[in-house]
N, C-alpha and C. Protein backbone atom coordinates (compact mmCIF):
# COMPACT_ATOMS: atom_id res chain seq x y z
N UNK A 1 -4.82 -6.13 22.62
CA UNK A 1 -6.20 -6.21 22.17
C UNK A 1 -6.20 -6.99 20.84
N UNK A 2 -7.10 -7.62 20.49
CA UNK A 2 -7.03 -9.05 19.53
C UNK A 2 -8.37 -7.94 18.52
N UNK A 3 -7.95 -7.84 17.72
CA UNK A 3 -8.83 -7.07 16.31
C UNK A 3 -8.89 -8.31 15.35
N UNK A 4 -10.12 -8.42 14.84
CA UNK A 4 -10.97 -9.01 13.76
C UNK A 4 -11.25 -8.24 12.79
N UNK A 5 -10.98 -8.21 11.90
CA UNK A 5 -11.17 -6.95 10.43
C UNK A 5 -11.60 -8.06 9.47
N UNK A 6 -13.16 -7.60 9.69
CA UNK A 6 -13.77 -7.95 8.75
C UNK A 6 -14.25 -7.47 7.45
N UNK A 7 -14.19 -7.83 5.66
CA UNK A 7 -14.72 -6.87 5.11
C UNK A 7 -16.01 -7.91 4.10
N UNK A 8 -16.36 -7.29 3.95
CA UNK A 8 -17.54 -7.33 2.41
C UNK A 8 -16.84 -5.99 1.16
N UNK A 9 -16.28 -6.45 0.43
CA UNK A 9 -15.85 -5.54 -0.62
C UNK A 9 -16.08 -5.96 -1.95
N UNK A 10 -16.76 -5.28 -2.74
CA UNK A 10 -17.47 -5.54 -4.38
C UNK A 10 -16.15 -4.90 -5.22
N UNK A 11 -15.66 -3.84 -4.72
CA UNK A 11 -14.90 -3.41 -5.87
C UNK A 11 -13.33 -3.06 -5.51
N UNK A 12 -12.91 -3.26 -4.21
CA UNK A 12 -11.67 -3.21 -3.47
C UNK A 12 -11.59 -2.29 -2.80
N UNK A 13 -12.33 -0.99 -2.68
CA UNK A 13 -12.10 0.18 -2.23
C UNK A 13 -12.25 -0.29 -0.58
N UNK A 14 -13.34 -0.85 0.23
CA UNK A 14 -13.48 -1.23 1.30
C UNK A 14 -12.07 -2.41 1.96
N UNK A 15 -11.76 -3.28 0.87
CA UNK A 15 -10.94 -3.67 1.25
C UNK A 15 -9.31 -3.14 1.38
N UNK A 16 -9.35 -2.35 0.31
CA UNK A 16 -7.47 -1.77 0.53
C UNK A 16 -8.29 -0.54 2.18
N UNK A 17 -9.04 -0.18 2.30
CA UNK A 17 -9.28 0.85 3.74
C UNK A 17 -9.11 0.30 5.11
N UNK A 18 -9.31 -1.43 4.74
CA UNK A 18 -9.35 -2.33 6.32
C UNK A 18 -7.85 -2.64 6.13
N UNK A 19 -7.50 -3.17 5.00
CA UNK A 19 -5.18 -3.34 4.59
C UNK A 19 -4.73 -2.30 5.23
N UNK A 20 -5.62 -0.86 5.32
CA UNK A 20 -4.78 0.18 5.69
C UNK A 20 -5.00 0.15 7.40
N UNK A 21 -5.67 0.15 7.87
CA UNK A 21 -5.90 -0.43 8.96
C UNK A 21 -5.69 -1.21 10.35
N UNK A 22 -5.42 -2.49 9.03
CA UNK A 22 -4.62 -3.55 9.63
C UNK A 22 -3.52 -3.14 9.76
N UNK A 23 -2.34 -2.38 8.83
CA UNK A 23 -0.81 -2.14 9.48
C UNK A 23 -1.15 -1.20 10.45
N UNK A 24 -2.19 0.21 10.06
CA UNK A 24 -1.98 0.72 11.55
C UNK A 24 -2.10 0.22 12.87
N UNK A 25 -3.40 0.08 12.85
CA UNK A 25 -3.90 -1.03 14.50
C UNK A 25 -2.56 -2.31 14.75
N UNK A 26 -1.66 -2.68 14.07
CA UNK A 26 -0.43 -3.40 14.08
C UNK A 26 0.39 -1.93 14.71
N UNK A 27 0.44 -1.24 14.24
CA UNK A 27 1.85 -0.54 14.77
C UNK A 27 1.18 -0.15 15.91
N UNK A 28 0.15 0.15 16.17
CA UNK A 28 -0.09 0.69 17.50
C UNK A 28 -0.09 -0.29 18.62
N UNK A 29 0.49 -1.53 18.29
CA UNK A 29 0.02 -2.90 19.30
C UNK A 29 -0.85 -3.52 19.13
N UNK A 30 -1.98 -3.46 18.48
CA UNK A 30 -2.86 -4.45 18.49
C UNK A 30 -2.54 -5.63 17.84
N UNK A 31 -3.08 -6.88 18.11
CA UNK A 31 -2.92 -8.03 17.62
C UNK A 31 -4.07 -8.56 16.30
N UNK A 32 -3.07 -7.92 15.20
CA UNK A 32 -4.30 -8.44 14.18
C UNK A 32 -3.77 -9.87 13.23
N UNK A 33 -4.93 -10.67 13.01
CA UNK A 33 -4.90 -11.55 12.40
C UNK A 33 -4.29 -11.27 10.77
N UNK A 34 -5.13 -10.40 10.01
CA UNK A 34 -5.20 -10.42 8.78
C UNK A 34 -6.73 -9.58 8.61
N UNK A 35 -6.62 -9.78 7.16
CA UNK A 35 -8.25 -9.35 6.79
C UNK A 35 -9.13 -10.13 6.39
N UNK A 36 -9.87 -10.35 7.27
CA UNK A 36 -11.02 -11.63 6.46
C UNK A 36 -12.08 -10.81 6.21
N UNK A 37 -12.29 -11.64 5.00
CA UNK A 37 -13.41 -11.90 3.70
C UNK A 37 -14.77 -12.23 4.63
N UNK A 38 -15.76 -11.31 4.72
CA UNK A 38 -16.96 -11.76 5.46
C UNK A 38 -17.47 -13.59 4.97
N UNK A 39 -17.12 -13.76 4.15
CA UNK A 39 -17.24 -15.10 3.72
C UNK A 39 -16.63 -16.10 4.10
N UNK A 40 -15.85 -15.80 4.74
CA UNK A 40 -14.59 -16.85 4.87
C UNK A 40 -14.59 -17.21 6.64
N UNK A 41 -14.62 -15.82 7.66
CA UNK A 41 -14.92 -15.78 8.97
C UNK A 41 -15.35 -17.21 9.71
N UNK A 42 -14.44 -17.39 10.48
CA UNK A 42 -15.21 -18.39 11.24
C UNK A 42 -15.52 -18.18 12.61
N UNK A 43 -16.38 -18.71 13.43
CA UNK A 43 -17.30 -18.44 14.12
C UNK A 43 -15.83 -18.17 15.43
N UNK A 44 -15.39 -19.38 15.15
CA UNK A 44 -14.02 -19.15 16.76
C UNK A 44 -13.31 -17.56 15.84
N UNK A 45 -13.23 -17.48 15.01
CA UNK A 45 -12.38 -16.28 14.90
C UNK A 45 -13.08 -14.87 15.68
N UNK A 46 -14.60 -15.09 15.16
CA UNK A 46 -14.93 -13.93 16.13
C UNK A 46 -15.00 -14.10 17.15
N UNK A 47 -15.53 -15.00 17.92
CA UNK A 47 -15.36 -15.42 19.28
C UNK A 47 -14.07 -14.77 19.98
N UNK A 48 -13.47 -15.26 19.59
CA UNK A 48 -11.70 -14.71 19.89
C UNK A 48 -11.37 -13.14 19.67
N UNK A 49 -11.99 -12.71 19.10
CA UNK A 49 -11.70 -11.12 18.78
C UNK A 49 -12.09 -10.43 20.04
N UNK A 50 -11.30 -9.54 20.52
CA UNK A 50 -12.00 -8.42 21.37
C UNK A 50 -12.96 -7.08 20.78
N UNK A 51 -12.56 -6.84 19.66
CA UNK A 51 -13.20 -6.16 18.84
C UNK A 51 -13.20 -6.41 17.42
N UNK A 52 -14.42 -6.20 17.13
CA UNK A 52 -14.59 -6.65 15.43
C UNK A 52 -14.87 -4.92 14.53
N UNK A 53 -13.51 -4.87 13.45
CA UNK A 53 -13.96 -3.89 12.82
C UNK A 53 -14.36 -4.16 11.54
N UNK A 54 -15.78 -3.94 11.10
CA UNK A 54 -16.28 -4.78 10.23
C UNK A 54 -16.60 -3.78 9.30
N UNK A 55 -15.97 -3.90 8.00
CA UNK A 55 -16.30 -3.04 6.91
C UNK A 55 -17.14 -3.35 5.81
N UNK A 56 -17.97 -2.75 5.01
CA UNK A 56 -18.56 -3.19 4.44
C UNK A 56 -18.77 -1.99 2.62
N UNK A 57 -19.23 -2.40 1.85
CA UNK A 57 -19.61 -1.72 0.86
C UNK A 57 -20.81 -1.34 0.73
N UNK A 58 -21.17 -0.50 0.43
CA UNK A 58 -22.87 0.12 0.11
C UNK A 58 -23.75 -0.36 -0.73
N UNK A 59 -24.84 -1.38 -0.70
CA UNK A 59 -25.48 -1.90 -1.24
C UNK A 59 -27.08 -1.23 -1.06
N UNK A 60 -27.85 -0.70 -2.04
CA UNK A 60 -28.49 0.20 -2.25
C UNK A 60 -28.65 0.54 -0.47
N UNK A 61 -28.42 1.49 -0.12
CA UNK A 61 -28.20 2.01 0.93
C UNK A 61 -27.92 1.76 2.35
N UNK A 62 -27.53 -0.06 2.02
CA UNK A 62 -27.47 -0.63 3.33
C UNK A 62 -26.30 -0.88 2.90
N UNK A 63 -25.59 -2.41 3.97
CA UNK A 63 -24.41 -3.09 3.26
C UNK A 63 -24.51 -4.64 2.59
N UNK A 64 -24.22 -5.15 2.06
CA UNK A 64 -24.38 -6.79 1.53
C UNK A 64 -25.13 -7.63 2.00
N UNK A 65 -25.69 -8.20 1.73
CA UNK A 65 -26.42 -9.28 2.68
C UNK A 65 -25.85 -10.60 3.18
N UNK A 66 -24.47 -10.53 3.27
CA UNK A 66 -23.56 -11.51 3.50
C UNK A 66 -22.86 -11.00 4.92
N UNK A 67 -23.16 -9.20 4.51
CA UNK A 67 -22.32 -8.73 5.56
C UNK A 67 -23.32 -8.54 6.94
N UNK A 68 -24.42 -8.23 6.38
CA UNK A 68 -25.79 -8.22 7.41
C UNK A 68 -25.73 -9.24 7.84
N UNK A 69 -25.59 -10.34 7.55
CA UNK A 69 -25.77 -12.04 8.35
C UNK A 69 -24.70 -12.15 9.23
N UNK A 70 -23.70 -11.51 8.80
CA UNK A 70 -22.30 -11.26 9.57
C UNK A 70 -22.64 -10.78 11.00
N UNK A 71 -22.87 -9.45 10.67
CA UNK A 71 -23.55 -8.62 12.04
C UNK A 71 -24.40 -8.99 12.79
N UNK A 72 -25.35 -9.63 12.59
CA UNK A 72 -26.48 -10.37 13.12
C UNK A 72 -25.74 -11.77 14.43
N UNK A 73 -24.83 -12.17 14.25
CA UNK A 73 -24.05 -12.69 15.07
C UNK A 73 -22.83 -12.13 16.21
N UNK A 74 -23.38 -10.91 16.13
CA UNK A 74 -21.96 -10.20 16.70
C UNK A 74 -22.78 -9.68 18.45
N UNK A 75 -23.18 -10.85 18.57
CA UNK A 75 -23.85 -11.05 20.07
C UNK A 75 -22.94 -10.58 21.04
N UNK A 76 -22.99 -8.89 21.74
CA UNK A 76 -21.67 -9.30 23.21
C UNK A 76 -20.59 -8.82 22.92
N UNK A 77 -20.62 -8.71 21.08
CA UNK A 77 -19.45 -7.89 20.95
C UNK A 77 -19.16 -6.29 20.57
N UNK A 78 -17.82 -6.01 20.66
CA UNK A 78 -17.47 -4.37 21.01
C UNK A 78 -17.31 -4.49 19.14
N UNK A 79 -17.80 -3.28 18.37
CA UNK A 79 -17.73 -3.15 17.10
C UNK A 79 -17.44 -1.61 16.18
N UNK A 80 -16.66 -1.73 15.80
CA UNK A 80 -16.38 -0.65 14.72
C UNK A 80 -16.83 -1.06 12.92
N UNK A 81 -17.77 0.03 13.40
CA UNK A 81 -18.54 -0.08 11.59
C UNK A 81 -17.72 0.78 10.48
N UNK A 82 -16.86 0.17 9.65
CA UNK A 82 -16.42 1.53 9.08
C UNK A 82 -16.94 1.27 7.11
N UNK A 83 -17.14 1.93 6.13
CA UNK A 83 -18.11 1.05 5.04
C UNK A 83 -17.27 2.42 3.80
N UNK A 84 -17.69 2.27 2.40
CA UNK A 84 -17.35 2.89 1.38
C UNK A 84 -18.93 2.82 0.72
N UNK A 85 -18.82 4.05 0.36
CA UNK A 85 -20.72 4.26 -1.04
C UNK A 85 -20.04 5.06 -2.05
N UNK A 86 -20.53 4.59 -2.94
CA UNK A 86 -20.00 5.28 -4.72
C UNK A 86 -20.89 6.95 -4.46
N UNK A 87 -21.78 6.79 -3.61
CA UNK A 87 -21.96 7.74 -3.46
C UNK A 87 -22.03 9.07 -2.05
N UNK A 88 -21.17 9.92 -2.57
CA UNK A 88 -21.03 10.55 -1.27
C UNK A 88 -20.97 12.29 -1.19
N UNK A 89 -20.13 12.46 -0.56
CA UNK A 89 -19.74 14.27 0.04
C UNK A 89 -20.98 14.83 0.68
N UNK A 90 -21.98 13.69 1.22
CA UNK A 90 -22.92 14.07 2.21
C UNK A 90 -22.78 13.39 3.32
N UNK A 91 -22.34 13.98 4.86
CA UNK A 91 -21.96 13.70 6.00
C UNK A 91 -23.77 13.05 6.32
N UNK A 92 -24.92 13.50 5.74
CA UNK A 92 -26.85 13.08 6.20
C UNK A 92 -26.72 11.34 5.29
N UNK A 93 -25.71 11.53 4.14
CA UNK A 93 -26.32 10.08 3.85
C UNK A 93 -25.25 9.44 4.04
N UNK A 94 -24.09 8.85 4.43
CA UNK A 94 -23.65 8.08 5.14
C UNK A 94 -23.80 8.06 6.88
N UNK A 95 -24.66 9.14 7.29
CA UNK A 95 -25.19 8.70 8.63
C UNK A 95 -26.12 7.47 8.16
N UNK A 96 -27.18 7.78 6.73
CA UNK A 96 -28.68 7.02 6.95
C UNK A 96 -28.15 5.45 6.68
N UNK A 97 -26.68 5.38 5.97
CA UNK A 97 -26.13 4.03 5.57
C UNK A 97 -25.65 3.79 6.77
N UNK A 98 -25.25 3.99 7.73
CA UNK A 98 -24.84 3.71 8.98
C UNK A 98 -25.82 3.16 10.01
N UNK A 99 -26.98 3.93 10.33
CA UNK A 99 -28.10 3.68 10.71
C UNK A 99 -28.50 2.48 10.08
N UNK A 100 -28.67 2.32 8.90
CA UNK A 100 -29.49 0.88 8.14
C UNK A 100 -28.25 -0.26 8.58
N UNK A 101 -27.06 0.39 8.11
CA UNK A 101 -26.44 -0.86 8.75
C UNK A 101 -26.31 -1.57 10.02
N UNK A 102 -26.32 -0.11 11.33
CA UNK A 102 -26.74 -0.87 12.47
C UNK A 102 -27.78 -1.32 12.66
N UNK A 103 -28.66 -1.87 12.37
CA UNK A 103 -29.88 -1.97 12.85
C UNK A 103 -29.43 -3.43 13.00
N UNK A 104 -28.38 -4.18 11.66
CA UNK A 104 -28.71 -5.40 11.80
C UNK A 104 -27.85 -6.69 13.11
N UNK A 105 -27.04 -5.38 13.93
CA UNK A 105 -26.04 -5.36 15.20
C UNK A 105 -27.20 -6.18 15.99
N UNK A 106 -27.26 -7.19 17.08
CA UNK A 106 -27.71 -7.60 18.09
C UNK A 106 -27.87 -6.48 19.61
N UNK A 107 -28.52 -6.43 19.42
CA UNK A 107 -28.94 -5.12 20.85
C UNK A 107 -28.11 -5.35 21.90
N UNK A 108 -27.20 -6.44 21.97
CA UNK A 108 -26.17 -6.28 23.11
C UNK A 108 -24.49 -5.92 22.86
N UNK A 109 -24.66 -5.72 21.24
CA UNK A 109 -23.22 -5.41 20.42
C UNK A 109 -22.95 -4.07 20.51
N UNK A 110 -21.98 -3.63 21.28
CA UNK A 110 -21.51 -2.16 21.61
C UNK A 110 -20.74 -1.67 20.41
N UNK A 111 -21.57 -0.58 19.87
CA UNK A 111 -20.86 -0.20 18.99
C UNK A 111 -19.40 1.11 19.48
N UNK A 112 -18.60 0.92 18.86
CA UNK A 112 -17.35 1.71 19.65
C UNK A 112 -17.74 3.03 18.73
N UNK A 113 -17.83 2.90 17.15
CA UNK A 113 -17.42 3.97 16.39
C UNK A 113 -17.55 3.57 15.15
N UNK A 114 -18.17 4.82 14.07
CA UNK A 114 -18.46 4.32 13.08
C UNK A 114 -17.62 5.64 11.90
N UNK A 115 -17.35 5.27 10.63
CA UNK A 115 -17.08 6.02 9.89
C UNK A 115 -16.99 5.37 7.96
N UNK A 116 -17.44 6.90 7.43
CA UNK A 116 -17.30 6.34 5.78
C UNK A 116 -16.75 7.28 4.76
N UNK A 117 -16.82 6.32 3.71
CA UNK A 117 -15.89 7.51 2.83
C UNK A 117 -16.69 7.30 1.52
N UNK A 118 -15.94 7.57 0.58
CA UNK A 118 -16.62 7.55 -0.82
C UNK A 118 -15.89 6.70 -1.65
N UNK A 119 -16.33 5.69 -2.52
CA UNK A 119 -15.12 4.93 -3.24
C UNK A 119 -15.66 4.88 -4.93
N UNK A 120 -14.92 4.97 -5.28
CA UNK A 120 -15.27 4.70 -6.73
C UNK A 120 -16.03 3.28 -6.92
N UNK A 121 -16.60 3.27 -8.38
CA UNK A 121 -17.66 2.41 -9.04
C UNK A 121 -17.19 2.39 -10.01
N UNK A 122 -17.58 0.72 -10.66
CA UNK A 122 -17.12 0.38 -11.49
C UNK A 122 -17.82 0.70 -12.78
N UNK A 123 -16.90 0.67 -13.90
CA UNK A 123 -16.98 1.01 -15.38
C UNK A 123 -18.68 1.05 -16.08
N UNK A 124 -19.27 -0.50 -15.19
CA UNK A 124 -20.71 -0.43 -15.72
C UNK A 124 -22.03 0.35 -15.35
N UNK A 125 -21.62 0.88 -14.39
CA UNK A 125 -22.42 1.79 -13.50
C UNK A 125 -22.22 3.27 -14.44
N UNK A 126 -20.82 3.82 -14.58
CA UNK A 126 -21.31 5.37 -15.71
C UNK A 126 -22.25 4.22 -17.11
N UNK A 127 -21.72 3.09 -17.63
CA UNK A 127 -22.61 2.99 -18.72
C UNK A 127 -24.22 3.53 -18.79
N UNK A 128 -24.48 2.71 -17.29
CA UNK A 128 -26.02 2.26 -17.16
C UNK A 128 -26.52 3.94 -17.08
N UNK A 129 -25.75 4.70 -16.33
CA UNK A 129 -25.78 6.21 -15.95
C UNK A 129 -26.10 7.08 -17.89
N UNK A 130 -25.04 7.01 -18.52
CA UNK A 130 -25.26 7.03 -19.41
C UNK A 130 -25.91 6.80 -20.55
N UNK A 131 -26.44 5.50 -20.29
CA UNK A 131 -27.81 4.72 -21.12
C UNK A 131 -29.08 5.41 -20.65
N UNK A 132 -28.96 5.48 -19.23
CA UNK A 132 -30.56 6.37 -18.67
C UNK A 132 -30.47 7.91 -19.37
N UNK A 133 -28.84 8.58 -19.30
CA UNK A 133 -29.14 10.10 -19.96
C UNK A 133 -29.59 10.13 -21.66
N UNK A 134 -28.87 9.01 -21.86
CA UNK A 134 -29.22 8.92 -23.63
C UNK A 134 -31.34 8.90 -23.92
N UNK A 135 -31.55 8.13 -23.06
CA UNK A 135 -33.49 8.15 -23.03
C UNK A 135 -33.67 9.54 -22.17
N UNK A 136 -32.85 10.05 -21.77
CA UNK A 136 -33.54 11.64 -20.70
C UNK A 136 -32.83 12.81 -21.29
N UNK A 137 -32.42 12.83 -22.46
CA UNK A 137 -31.63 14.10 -22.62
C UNK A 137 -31.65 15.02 -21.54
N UNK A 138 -30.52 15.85 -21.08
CA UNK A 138 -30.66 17.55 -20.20
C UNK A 138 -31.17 16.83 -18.92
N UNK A 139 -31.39 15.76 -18.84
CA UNK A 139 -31.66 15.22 -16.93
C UNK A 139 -31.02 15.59 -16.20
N UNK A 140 -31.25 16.69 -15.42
CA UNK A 140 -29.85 17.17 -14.61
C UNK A 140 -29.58 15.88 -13.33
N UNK A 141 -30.96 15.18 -13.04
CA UNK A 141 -30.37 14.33 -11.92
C UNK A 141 -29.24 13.36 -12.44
N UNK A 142 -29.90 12.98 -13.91
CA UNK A 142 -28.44 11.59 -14.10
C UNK A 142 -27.74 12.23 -14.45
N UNK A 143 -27.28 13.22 -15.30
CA UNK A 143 -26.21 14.68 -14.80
C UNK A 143 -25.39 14.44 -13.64
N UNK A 144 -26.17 14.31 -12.69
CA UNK A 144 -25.62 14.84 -11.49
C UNK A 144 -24.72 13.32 -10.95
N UNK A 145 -25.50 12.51 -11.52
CA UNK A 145 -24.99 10.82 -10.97
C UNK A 145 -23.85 10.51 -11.67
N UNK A 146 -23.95 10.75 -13.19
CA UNK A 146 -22.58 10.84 -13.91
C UNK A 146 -21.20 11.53 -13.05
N UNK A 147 -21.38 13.15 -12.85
CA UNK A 147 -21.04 13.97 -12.54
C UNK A 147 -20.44 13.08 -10.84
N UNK A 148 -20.77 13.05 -10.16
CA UNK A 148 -20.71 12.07 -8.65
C UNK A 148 -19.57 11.09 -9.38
N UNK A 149 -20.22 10.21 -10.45
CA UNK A 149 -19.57 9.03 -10.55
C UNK A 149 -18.09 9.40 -10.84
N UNK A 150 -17.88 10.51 -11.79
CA UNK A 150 -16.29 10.71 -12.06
C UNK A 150 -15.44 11.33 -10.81
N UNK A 151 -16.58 12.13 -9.85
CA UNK A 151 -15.84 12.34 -8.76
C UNK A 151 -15.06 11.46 -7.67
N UNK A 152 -15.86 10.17 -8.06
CA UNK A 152 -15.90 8.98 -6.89
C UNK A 152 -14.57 8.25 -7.68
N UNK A 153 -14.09 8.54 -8.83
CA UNK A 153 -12.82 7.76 -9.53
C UNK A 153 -11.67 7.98 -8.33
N UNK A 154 -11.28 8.93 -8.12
CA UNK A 154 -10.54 9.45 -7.08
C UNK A 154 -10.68 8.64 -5.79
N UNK A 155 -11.81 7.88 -5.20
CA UNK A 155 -11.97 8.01 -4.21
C UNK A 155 -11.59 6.07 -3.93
N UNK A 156 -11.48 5.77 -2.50
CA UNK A 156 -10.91 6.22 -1.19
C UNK A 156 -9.35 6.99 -1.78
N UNK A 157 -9.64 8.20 -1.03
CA UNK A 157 -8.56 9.36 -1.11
C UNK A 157 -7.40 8.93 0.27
N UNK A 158 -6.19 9.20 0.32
CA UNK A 158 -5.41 9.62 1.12
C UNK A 158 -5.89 9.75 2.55
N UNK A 159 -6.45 11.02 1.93
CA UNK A 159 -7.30 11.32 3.61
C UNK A 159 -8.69 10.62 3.79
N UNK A 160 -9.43 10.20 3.12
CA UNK A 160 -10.46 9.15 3.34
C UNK A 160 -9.88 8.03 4.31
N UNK A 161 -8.50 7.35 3.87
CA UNK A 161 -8.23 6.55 4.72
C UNK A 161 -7.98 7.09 5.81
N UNK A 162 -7.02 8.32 5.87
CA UNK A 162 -6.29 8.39 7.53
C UNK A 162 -7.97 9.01 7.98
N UNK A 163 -8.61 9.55 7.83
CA UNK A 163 -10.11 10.03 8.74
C UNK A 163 -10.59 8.27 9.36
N UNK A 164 -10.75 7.55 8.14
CA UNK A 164 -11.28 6.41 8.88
C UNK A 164 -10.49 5.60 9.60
N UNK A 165 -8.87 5.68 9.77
CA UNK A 165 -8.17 5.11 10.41
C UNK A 165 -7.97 5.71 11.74
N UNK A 166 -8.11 7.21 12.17
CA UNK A 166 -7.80 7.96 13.04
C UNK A 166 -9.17 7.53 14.07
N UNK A 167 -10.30 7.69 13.22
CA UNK A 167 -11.92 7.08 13.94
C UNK A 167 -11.50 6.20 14.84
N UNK A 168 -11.14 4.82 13.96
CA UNK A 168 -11.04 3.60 14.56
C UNK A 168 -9.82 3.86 15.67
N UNK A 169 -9.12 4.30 15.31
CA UNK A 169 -8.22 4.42 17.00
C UNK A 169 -8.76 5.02 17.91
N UNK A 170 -9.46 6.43 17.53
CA UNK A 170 -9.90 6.78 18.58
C UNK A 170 -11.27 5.75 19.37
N UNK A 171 -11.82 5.52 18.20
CA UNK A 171 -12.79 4.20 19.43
C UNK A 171 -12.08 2.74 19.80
N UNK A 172 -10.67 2.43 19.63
CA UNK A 172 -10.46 1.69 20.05
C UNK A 172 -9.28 2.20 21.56
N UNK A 173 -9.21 3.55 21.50
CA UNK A 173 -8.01 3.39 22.47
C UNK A 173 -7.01 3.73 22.36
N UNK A 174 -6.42 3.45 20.73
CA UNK A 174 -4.80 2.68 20.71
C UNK A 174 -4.70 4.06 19.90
């Protein structure tokens, strides 16, 4: 089976999860190229794929708009959605990021299987978090976003990867 691993990644977390990936779906037999950069993809590469596992990062609750244009071409094909959000430990909102992200699939693109995890955010995001608590003193919500954000340092975890690596085998088969 010929795998396409595609990513959109802002801060690496999406991308070291498809690296991890790629050696598994390799040891299990599959024939993987590498990891391409949703930017970089060329049209025969997907063509040629039997399945495209296309990862993406969380962009206010969808994924990139580089990576949406991506999907929007995936006419006919078999697909594994797998994505990272700075924000997480809710199984309801990486369904609703899942959902927004399929929508932008072609109605004849079979989705095999989808899965997400939580990844850390970068340095300017607690600032901005912090600049909003400094004007809100005692805000328990940006409290709570701070609070998220140091949790998400940790994250993609160990087991974040093997959950989303175990997914993808099981919807691929291997």
């Amino acid at each position: 089976m010929r795998c396409l691993i595609v990513v959109s990644s802002a801060g690496g977390n999406t991308r070291m999860v498809a690296e991890h990936l790629e050696r598994e779906l390799r040891s299990a037999g599959c024939e993987v190229p590498g990891v391409a950069d949703v930017a970089a993809v060329s049209e025969d590469e997907t063509r040629a794929a039997d399945v495209v596992l296309a990862g993406f990062w969380t962009d206010k609750g969808d994924c990139a708009p580089e990576m949406a244009t991506f999907l929007e071409r995936l006419s006919g094909k078999r697909v594994f959605l797998f994505g990272t959000a700075g924000f997480g430990g809710s199984p309801e909102y990486f369904e609703r990021i899942l959902g927004n992200v399929q929508k932008h699939l072609p109605a004849d693109a079979e989705i095999l299987g989808t899965a997400m995890c939580q990844g850390k955010m970068g340095a300017g995001v607690r600032k901005r978090y912090e600049a909003m608590l400094a004007e809100n003193p005692g805000d328990a919500r940006i409290q709570a976003m701070i609070d998220n954000f140091d949790a998400a340092l940790a994250h993609p975890t160990e087991e974040d990867v093997a959950r989303i690596t175990a997914a993808a085998q099981r919807a691929l088969g291997v």
